[in-house]
C-alpha atoms as a PDB file:
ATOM      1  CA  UNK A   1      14.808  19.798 -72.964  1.00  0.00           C
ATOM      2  CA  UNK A   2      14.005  16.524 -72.342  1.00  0.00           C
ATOM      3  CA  UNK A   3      15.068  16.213 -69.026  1.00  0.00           C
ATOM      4  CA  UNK A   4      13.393  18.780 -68.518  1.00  0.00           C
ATOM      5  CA  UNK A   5       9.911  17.677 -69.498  1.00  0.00           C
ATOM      6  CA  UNK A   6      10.231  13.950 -67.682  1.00  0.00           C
ATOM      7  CA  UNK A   7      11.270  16.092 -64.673  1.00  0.00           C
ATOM      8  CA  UNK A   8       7.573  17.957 -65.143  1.00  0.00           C
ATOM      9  CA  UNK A   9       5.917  14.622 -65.375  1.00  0.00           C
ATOM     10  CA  UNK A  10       7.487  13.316 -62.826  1.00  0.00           C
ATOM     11  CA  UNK A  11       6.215  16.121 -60.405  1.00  0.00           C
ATOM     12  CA  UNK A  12       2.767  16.579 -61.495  1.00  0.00           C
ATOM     13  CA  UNK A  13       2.772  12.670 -60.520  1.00  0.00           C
ATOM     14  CA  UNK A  14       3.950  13.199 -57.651  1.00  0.00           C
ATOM     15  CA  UNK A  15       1.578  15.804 -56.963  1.00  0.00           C
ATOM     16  CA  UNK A  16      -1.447  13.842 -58.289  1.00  0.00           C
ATOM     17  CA  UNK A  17      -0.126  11.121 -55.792  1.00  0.00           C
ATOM     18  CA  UNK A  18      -0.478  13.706 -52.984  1.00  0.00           C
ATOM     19  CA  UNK A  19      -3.669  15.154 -53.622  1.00  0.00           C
ATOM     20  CA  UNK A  20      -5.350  11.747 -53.691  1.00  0.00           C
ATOM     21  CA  UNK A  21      -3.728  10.899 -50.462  1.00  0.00           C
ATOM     22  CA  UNK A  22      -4.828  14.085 -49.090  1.00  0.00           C
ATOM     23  CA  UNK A  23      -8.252  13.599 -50.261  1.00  0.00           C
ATOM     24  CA  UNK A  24      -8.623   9.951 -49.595  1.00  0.00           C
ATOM     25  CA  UNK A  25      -9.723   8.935 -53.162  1.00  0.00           C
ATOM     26  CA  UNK A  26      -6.997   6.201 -54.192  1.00  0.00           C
ATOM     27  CA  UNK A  27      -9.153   5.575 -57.454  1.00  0.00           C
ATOM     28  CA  UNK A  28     -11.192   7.818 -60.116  1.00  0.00           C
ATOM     29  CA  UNK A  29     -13.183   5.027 -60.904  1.00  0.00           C
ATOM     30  CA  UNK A  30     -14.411   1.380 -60.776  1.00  0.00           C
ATOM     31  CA  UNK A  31     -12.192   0.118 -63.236  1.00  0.00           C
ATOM     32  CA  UNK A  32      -9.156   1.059 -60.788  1.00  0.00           C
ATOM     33  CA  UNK A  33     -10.395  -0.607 -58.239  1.00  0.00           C
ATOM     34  CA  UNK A  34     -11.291  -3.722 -59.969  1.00  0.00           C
ATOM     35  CA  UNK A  35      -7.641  -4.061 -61.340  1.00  0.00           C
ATOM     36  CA  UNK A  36      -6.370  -3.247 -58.221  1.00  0.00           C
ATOM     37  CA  UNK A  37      -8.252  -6.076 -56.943  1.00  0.00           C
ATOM     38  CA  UNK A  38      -6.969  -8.240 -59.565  1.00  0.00           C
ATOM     39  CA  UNK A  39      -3.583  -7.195 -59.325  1.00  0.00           C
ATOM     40  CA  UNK A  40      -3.649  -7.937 -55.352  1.00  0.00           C
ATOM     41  CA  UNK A  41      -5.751 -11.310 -55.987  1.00  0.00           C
ATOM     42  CA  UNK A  42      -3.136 -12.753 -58.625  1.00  0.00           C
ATOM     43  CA  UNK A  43      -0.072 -11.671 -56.638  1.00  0.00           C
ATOM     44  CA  UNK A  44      -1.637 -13.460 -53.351  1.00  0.00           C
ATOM     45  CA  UNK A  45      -1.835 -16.671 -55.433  1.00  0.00           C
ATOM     46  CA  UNK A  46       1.346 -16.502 -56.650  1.00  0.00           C
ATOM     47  CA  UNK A  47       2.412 -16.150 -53.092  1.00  0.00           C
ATOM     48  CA  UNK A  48       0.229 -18.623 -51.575  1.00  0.00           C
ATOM     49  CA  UNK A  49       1.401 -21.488 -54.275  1.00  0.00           C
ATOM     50  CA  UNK A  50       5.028 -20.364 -53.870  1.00  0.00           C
ATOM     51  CA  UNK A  51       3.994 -20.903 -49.929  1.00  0.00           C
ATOM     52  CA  UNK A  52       2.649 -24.482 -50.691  1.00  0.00           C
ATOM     53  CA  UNK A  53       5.349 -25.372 -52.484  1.00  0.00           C
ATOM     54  CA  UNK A  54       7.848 -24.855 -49.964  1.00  0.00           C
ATOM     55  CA  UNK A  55       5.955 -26.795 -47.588  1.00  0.00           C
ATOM     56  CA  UNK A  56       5.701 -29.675 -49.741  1.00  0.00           C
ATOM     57  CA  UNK A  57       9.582 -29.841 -50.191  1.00  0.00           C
ATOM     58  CA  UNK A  58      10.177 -28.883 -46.731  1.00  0.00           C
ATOM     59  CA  UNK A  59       8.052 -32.194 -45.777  1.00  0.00           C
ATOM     60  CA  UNK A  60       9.431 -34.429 -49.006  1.00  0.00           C
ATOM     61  CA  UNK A  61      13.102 -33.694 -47.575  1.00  0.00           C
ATOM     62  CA  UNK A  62      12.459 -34.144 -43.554  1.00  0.00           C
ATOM     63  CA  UNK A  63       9.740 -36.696 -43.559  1.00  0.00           C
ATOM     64  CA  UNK A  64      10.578 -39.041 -46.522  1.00  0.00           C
ATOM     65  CA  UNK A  65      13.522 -40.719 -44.562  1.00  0.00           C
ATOM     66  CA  UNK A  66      11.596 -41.850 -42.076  1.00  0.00           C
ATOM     67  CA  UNK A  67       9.534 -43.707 -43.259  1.00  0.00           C
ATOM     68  CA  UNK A  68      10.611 -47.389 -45.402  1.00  0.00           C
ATOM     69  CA  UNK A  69       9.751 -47.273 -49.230  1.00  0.00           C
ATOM     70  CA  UNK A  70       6.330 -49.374 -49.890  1.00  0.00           C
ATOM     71  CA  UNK A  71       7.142 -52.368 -52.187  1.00  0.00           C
ATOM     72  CA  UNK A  72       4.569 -53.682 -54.691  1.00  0.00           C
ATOM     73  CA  UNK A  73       2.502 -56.247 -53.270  1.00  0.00           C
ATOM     74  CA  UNK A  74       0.185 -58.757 -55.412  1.00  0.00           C
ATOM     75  CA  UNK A  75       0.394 -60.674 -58.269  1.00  0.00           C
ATOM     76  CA  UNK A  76       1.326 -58.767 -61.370  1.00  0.00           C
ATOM     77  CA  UNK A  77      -1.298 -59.289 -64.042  1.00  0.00           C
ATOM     78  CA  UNK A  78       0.400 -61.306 -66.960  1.00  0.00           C
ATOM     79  CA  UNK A  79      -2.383 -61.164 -69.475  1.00  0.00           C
ATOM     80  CA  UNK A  80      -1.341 -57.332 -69.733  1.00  0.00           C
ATOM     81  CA  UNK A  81       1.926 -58.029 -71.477  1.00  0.00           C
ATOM     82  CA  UNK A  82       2.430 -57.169 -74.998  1.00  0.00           C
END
């Protein structure tokens, strides 16, 4: 019986799926779209600082070698100590 029914939902999904393809409206209202816009802007940023943080490892690993470590130079300020 229950199989059944979440077959029945499953097709009148599918079916609601292709009727809005066929008709060309994705979304019943403004509140779709705006979460789909949402949706797409959150998952681009997620992307885009995955993206950055690649690049930033990719460049700490290859470039970092290259280059000498900078050592402190001045006088260190004594009147700081505890």
């Amino acid at each position: 019986m229950e199989q059944r029914n979440l077959e029945q939902q499953v097709q009148e999904q599918f079916n609601d799926v292709l009727s809005r393809f066929q008709s060309k409206e994705f979304f019943q209202s403004d509140w779709d779209i705006a979460s789909f816009a949402v949706f797409f802007i959150f998952i681009g940023m997620v992307l885009l600082l995955f993206i950055l943080v690649l690049i930033r490892c990719c460049c700490c690993c290859c470039c970092d070698d290259d280059k000498p470590r900078r050592h402190k130079v001045g006088i260190e300020n004594m009147a700081l100590e505890p």
